[in-house]
Protein backbone atom coordinates (compact mmCIF):
# COMPACT_ATOMS: atom_id res chain seq x y z
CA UNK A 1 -38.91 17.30 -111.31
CA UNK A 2 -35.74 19.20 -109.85
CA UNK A 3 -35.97 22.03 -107.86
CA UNK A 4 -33.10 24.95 -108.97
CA UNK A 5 -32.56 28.59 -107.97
CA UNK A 6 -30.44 30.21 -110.25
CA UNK A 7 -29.14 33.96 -110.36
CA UNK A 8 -29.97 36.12 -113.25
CA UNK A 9 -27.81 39.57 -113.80
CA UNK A 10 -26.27 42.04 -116.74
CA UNK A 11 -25.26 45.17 -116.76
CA UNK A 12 -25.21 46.26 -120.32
CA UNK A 13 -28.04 47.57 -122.50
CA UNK A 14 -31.43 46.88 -121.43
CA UNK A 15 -30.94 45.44 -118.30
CA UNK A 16 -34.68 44.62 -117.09
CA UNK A 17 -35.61 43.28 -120.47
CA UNK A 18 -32.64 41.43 -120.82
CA UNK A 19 -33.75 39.72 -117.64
CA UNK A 20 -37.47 39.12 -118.61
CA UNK A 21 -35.86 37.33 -122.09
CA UNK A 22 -33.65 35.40 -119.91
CA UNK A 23 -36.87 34.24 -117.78
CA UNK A 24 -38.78 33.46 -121.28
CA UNK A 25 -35.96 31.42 -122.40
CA UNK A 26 -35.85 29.59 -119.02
CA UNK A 27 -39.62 28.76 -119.58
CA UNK A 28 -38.79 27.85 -123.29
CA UNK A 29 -35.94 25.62 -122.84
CA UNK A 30 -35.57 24.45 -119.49
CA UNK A 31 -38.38 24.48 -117.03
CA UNK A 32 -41.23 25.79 -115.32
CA UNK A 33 -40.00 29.03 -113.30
CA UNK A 34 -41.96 28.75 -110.25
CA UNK A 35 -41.05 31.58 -108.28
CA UNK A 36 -39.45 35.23 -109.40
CA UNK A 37 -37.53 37.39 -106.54
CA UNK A 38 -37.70 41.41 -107.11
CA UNK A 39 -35.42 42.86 -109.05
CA UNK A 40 -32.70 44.65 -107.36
CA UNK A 41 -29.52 46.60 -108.51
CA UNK A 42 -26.22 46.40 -107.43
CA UNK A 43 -23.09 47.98 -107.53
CA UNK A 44 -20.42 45.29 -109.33
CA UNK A 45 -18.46 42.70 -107.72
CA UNK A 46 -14.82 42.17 -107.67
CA UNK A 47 -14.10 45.03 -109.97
CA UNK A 48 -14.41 48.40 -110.38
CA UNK A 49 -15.27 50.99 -113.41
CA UNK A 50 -18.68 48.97 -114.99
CA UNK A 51 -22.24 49.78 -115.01
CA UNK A 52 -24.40 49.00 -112.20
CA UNK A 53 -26.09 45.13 -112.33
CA UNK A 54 -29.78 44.03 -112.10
CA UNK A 55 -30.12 40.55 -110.39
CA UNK A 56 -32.51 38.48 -110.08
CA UNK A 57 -33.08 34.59 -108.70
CA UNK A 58 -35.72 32.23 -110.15
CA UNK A 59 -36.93 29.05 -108.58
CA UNK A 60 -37.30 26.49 -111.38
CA UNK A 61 -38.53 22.98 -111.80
CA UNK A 62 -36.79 20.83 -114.26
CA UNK A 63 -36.18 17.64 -115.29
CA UNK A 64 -32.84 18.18 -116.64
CA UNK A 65 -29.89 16.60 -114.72
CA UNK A 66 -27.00 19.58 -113.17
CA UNK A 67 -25.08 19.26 -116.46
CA UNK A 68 -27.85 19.48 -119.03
CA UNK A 69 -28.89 21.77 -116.90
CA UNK A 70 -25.79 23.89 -117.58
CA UNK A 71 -25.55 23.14 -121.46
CA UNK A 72 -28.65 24.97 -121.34
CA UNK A 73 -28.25 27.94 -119.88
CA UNK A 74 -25.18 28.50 -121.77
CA UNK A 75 -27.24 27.95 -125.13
CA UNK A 76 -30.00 30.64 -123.54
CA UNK A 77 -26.63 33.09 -122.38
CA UNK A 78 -25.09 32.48 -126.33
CA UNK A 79 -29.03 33.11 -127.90
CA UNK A 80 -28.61 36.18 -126.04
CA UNK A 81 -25.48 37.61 -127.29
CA UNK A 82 -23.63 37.10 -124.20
CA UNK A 83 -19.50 37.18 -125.13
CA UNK A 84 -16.91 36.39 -122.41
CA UNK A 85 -13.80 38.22 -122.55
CA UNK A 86 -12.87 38.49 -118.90
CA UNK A 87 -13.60 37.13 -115.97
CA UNK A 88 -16.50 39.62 -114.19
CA UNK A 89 -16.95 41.15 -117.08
CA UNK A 90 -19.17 43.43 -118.24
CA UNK A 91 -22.20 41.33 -119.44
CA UNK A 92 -25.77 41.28 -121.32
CA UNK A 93 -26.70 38.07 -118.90
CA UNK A 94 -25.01 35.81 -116.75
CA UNK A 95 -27.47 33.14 -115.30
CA UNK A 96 -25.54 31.16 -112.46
CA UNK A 97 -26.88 27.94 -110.75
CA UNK A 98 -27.03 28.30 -107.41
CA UNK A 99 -28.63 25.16 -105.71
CA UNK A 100 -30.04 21.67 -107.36
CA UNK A 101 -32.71 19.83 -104.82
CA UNK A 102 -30.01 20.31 -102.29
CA UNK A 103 -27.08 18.21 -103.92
CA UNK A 104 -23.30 19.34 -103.44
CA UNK A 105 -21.48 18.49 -106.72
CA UNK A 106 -18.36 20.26 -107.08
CA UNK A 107 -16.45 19.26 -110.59
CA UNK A 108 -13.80 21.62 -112.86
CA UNK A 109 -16.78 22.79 -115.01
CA UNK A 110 -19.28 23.39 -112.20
CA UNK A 111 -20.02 24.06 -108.58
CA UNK A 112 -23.20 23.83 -106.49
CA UNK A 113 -24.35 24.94 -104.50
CA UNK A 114 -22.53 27.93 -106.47
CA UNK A 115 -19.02 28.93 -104.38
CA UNK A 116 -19.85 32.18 -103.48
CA UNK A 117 -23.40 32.52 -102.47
CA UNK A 118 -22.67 33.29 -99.14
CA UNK A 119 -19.80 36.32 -99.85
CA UNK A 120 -22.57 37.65 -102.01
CA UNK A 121 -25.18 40.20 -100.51
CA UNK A 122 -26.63 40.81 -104.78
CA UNK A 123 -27.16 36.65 -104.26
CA UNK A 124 -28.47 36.59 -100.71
CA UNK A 125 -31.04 39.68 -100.67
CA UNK A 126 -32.96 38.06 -103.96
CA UNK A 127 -32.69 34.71 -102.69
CA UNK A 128 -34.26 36.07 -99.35
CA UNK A 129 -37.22 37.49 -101.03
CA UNK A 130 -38.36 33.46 -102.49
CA UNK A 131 -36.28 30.96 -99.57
CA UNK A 132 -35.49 33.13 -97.03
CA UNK A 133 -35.32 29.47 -94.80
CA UNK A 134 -33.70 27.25 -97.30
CA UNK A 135 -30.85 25.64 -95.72
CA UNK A 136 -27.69 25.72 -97.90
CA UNK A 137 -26.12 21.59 -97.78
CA UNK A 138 -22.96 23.32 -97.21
CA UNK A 139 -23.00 25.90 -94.83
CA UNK A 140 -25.84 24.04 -92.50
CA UNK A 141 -27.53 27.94 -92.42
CA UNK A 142 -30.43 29.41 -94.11
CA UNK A 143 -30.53 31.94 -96.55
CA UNK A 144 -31.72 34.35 -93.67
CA UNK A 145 -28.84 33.93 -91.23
CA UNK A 146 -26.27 33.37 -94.26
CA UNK A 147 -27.79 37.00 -94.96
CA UNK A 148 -27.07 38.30 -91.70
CA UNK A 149 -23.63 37.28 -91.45
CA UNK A 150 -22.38 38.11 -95.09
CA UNK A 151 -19.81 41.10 -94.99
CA UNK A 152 -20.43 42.07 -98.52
CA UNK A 153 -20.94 45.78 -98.33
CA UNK A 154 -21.22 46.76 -101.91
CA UNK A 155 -25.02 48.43 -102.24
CA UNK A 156 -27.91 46.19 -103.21
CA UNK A 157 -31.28 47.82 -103.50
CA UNK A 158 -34.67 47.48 -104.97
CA UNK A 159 -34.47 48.11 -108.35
CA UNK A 160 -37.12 51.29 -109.49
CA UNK A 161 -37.40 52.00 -113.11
């Protein structure tokens, strides 16, 4: 079995649920979801004028190969009425792979570990709460000191219903 973090966030409708249907899906039709961070909420990245996100990470185990993998979770994201229109987008769910047992694969239709995990602080502080000392291939740093360092300073905080 493959171990996989992957990054769950929306910002439209019912945010939290549309995260807990996300994480049933992910049990249904690809793996075992091993490990949930909280739940935090963040202001948006890279644009201005949307709603605020949730995100989330999820450790998985799987047995589906990176590009399965990602046929998947673009099946769960269409199930769930996601629609892209624009890049950053306002969105129901977005659920982004961000490592795979360690590999580095970097092709036109995907990246891991995910090209922007370190810029992110809505990536990092979730991913803290489940690996804070997984080492990313790349970067040669954990989560923890990638944390640290990042110079994101858009707010991430627990999320409180």
């Amino acid at each position: 079995m493959n171990n996989v973090y992957v990054q769950l966030g929306g910002n439209l409708g019912n945010r939290k649920g549309f995260l807990e249907k996300a994480c049933e899906l992910i049990s249904e039709h690809i793996g075992t979801v091993v490990k949930k961070s909280m739940i935090y909420e963040s202001t948006p990245w890279g644009v201005d004028n949307q709603g605020y996100f949730l995100n989330q990470v999820l450790l998985i185990k799987t047995r589906f190969n990176p590009f399965k993998l990602l046929d998947k979770i673009l099946e769960i994201e269409k199930i769930m009425g996601r629609i892209r229109l624009e890049k950053w987008g306002e969105r129901i769910i977005d659920i982004d792979v961000l490592f795979y047992d360690g590999i580095i694969l970097e092709t036109e239709t995907l990246c891991i570990p995910h090209s922007h995990i370190s810029k992110r602080r809505f990536v990092l502080k979730p991913m803290n709460d489940i690996a804070s000392e997984y080492l990313h291939p790349k970067l040669n740093q954990t989560i923890t000191e990638l944390l640290e360092k990042c110079l994101d300073d858009e707010k991430v905080e627990l999320y409180e219903e």
